[in-house]
C-alpha atoms as a PDB file:
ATOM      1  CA  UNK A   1       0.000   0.000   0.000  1.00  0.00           C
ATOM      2  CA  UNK A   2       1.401   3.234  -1.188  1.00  0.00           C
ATOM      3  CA  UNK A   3       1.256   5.875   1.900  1.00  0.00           C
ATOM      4  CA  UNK A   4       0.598   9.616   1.452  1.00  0.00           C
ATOM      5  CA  UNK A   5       4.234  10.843   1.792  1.00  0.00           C
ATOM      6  CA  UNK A   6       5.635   8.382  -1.141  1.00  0.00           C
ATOM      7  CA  UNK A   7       2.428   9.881  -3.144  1.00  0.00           C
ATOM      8  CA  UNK A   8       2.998  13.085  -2.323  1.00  0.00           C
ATOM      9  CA  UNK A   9       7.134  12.769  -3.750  1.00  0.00           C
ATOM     10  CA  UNK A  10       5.792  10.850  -6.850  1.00  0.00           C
ATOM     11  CA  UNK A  11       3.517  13.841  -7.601  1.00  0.00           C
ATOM     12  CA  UNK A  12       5.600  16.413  -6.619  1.00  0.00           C
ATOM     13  CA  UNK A  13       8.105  14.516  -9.439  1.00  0.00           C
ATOM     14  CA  UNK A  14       5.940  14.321 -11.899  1.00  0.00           C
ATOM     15  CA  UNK A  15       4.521  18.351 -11.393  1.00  0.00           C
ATOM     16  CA  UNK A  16       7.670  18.702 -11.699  1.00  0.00           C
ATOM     17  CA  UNK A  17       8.903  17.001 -14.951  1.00  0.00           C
ATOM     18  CA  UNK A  18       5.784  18.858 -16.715  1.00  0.00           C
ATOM     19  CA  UNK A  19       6.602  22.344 -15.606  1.00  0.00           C
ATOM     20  CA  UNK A  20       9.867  21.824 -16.625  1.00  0.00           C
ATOM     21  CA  UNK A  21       9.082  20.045 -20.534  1.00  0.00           C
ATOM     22  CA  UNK A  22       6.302  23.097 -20.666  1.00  0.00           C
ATOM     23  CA  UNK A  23       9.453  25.855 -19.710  1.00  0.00           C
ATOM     24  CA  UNK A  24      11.738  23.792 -22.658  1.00  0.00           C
ATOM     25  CA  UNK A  25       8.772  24.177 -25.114  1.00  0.00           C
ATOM     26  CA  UNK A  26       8.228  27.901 -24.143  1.00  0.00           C
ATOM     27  CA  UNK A  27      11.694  28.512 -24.385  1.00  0.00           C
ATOM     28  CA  UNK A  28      12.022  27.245 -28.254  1.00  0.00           C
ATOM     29  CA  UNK A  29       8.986  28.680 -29.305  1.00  0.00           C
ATOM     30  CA  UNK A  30      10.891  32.026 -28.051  1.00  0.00           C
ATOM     31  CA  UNK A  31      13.441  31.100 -29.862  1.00  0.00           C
ATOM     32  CA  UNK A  32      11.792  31.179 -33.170  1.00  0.00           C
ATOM     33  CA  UNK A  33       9.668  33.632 -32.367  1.00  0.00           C
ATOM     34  CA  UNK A  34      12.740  36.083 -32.118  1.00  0.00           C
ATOM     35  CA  UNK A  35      14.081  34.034 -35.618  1.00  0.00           C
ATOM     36  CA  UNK A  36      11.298  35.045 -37.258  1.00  0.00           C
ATOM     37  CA  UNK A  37      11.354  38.560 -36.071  1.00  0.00           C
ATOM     38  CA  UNK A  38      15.128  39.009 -37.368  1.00  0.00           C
ATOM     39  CA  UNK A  39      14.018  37.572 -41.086  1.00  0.00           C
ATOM     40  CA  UNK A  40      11.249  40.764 -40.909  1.00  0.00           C
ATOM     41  CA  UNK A  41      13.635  43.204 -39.712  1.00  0.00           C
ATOM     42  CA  UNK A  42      16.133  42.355 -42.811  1.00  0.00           C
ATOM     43  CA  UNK A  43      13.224  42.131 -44.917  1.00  0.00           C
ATOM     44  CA  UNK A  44      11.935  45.082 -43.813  1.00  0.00           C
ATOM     45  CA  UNK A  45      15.483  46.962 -44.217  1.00  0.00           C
ATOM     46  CA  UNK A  46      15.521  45.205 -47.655  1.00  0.00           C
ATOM     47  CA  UNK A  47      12.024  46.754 -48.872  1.00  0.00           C
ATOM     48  CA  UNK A  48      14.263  49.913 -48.512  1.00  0.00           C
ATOM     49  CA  UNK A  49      14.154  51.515 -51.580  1.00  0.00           C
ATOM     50  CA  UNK A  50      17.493  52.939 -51.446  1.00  0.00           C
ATOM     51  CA  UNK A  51      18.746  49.642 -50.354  1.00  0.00           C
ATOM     52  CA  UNK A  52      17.105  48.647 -53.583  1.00  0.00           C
ATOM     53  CA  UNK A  53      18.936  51.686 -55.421  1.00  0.00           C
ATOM     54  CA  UNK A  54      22.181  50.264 -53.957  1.00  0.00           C
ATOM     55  CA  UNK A  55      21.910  46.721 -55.076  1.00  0.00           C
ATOM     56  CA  UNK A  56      20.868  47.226 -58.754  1.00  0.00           C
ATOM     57  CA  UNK A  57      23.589  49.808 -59.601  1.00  0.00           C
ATOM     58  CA  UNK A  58      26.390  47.672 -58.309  1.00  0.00           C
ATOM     59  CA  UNK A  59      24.919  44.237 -59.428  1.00  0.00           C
ATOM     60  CA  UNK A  60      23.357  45.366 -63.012  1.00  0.00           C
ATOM     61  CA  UNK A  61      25.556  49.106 -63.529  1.00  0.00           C
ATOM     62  CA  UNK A  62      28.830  49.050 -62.049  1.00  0.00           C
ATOM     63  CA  UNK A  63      31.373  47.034 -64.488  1.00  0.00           C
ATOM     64  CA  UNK A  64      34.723  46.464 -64.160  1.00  0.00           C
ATOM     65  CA  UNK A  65      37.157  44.731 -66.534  1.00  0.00           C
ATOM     66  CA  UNK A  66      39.692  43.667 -63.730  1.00  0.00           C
ATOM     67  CA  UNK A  67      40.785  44.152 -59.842  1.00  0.00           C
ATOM     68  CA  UNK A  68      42.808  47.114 -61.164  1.00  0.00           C
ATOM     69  CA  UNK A  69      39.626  48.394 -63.310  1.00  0.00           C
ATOM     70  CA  UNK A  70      37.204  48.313 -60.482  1.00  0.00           C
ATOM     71  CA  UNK A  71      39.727  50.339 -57.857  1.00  0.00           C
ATOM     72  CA  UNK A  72      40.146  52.834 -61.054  1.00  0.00           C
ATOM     73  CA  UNK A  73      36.699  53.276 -61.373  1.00  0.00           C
ATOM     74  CA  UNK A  74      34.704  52.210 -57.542  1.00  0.00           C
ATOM     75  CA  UNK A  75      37.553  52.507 -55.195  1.00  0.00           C
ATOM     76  CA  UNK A  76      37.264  54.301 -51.447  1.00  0.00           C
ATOM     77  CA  UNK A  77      40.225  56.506 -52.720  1.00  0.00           C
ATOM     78  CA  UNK A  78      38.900  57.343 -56.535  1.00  0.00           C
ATOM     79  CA  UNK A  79      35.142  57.520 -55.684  1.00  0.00           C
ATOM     80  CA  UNK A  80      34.222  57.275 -52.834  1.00  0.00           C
ATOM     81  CA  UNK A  81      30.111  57.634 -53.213  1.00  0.00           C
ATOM     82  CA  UNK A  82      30.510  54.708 -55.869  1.00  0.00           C
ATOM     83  CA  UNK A  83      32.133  52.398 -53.579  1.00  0.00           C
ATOM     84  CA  UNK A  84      29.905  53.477 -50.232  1.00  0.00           C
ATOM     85  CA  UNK A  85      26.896  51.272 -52.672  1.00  0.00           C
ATOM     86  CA  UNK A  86      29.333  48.599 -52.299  1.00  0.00           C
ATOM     87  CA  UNK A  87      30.673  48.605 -49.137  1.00  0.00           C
ATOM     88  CA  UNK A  88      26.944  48.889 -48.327  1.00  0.00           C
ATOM     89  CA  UNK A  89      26.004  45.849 -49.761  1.00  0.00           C
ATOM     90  CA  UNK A  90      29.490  43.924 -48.857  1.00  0.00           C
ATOM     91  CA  UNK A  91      28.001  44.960 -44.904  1.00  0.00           C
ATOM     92  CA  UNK A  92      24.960  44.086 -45.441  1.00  0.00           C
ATOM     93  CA  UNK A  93      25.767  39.607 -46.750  1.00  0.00           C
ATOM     94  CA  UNK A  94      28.397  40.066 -44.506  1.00  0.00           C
ATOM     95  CA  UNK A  95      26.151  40.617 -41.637  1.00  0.00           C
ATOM     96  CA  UNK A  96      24.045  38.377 -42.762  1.00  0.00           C
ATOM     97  CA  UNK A  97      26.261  35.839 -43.026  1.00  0.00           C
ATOM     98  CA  UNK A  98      27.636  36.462 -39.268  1.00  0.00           C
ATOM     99  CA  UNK A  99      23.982  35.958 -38.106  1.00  0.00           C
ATOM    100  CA  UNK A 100      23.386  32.400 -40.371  1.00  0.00           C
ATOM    101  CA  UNK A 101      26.916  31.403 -38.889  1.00  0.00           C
ATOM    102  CA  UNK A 102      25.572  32.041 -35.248  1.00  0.00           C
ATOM    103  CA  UNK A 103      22.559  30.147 -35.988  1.00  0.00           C
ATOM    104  CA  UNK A 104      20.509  33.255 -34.863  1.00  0.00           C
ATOM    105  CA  UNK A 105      18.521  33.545 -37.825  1.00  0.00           C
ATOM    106  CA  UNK A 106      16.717  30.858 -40.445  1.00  0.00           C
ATOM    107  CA  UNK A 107      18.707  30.075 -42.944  1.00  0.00           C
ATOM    108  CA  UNK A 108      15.487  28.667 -44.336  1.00  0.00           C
ATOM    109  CA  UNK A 109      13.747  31.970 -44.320  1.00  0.00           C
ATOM    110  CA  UNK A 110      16.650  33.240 -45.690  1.00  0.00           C
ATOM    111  CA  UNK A 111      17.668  30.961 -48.282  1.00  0.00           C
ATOM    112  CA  UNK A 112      14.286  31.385 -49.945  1.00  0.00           C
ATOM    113  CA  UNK A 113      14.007  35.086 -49.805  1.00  0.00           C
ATOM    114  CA  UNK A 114      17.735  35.761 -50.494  1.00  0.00           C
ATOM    115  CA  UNK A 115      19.323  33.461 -53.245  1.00  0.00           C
ATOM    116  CA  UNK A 116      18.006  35.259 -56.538  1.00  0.00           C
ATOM    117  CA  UNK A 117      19.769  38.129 -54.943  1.00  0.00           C
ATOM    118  CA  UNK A 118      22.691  37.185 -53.571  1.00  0.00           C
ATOM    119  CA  UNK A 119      23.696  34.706 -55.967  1.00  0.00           C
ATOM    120  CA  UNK A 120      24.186  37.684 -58.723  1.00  0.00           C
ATOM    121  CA  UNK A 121      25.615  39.912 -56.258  1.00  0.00           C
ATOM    122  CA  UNK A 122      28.731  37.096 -55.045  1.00  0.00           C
ATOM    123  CA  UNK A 123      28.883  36.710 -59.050  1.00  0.00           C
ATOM    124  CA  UNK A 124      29.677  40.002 -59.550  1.00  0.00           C
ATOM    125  CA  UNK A 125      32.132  40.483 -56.362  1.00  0.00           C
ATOM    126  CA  UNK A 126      33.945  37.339 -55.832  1.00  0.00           C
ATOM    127  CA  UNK A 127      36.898  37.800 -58.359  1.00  0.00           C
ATOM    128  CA  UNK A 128      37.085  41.501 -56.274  1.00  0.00           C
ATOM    129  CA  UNK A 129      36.881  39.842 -53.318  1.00  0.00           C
ATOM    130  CA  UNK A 130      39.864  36.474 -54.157  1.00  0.00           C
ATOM    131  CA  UNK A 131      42.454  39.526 -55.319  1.00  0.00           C
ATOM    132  CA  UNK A 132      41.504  41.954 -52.586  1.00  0.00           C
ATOM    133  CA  UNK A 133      42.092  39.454 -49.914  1.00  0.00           C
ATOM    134  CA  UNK A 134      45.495  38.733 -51.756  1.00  0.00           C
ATOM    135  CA  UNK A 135      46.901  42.240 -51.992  1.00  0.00           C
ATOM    136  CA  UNK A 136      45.887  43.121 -48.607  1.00  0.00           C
ATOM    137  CA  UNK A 137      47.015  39.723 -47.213  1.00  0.00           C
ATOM    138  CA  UNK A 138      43.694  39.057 -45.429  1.00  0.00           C
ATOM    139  CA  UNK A 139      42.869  35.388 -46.603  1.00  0.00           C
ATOM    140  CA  UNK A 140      39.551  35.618 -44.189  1.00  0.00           C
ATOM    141  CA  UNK A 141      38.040  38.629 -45.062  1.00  0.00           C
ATOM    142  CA  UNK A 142      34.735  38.040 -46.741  1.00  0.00           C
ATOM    143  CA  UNK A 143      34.876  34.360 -45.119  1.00  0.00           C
ATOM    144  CA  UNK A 144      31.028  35.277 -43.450  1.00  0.00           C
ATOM    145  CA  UNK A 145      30.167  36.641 -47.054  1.00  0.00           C
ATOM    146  CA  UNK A 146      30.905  33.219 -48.846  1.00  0.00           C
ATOM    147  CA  UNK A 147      29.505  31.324 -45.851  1.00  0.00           C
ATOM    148  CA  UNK A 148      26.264  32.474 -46.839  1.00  0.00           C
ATOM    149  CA  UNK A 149      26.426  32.053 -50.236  1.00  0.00           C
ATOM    150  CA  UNK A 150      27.594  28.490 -49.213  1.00  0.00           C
ATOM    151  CA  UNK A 151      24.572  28.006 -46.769  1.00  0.00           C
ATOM    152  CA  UNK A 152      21.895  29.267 -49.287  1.00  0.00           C
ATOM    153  CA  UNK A 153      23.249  27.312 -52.404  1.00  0.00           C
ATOM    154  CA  UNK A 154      22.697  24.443 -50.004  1.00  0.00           C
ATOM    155  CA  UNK A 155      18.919  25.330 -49.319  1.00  0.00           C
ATOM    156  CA  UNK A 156      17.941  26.497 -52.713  1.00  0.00           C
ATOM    157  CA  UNK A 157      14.782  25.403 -53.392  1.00  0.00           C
ATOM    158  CA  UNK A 158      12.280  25.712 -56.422  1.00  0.00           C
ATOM    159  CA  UNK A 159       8.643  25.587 -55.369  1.00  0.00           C
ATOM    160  CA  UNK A 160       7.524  24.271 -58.608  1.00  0.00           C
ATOM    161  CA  UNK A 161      10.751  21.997 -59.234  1.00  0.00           C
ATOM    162  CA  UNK A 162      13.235  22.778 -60.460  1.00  0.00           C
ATOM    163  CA  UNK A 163      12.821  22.848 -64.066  1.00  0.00           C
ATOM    164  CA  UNK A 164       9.629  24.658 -63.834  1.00  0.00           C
ATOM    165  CA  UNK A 165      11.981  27.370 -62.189  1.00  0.00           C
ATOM    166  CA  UNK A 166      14.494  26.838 -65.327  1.00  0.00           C
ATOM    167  CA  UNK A 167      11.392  27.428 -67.652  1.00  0.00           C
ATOM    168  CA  UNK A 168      11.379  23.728 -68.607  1.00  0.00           C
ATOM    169  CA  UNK A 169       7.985  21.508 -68.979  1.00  0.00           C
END
């Protein structure tokens, strides 16, 4: 026969045991709650239109032949207002990519709002990038940048398939 105080420790256990799984669910449903709200703020900052402005004139109106080219004609030193669009957008992935490699935002989210535009953009910049980091001997430089692109590239996904997406039947 079970006696009140051994009933009284097997409930107190069990209250126990659900308080705590109920605190573990509340605490991950935080968790992506605040996720979520991250994705809208860079969302939101990327409904910008000058952010917009930004992105189209280096991705589609900036060209450069060469490293040397593009300091000629976007460098900090030669013009400065051309290369504060890039730097811009470098700080923006970058940032981005610092916050997928902390795991404090969905790279889900962001994989399937961000790859049509920052596939063109690392397109673009990534021969800048390779002899930048040479001739200024700083091999990890835009290492958050291309850990992005890595992460998305990974996630890409085609709602329709993937030929469907390629205009394919």
């Amino acid at each position: 026969m079970v006696d009140y105080q051994t009933l009284s420790i097997v409930l107190t256990g069990i209250g126990l045991i659900i308080a705590l799984t109920y605190y573990a669910l509340q605490i991950r449903n935080q968790n992506e709650t605040r996720r979520t709200q991250l994705f809208m703020e860079v969302k939101k900052a990327m409904d910008d239109p000058d952010w917009w402005d930004r992105y189209l004139r280096v991705v589609y109106t900036y060209k450069w032949e060469d490293y040397d080219d593009y300091e000629e004609k976007y460098g900090q030193e030669t013009h400065p207002e051309k290369n504060k669009d890039i730097r811009s957008m470098i700080a923006f992935f970058h940032g981005l990519g610092v916050l997928v490699t902390t795991g404090r935002i969905d790279i889900e989210l962001l994989g399937m709002q961000m790859s049509a535009l920052l596939m063109p953009f690392w397109d673009k910049m990534e021969p800048v990038f390779i002899e930048m980091s040479k001739r200024e001997n700083r091999p990890y430089a835009f290492v958050y940048l291309e850990f992005l692109k890595d992460e998305v590239l990974k996630r890409r996904t085609f709602p329709r398939g993937k030929a469907a997406y390629l205009g394919k039947k």
